[in-house]
Protein backbone atom coordinates (compact mmCIF):
# COMPACT_ATOMS: atom_id res chain seq x y z
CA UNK A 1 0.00 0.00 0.00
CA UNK A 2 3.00 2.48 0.90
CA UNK A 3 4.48 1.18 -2.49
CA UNK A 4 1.51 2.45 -4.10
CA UNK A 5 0.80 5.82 -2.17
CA UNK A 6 4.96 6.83 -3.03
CA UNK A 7 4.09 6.08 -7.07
CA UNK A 8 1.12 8.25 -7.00
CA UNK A 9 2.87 11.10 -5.43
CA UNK A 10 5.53 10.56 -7.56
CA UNK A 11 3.64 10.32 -10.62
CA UNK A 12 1.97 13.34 -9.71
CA UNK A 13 4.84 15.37 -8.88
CA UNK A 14 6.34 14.39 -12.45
CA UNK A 15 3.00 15.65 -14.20
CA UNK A 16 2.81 18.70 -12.20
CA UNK A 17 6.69 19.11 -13.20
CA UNK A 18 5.58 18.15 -17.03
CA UNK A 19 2.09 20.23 -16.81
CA UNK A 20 4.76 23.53 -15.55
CA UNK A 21 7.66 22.98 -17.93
CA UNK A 22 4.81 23.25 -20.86
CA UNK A 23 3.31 26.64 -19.20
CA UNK A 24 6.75 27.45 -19.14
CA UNK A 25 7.70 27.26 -22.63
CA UNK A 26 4.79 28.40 -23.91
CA UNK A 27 5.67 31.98 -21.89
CA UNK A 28 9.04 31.73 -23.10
CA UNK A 29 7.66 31.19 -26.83
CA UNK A 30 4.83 33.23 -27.15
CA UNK A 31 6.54 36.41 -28.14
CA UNK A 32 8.34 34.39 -30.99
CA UNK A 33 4.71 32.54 -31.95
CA UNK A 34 2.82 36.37 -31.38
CA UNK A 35 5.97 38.28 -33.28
CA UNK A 36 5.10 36.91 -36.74
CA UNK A 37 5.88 39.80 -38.66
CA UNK A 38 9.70 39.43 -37.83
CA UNK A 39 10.64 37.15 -40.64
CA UNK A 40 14.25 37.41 -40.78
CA UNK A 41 13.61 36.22 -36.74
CA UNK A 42 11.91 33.35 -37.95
CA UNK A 43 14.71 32.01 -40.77
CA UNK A 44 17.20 32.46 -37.98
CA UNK A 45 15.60 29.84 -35.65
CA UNK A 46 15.13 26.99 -38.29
């Protein structure tokens, strides 16, 4: 039962780790994705 209580928590600590890495790229991206206009920007990145 302890077992199974310590993989929960753990599971949920990785998705709430997963669920805030995403929120944090998408911040960190967002003024690339909203800046579309900036072309020359967007040729340097791929």
């Amino acid at each position: 039962m302890a077992f199974a209580l310590t993989d929960m928590s753990l599971l949920t600590a990785m998705s709430v780790h997963v669920v805030s890495s995403l929120i944090a790229t998408m911040v960190l991206l967002s003024p690339v994705i909203l800046s579309d206009d900036n072309h020359d920007h967007e040729s340097s990145f791929f």
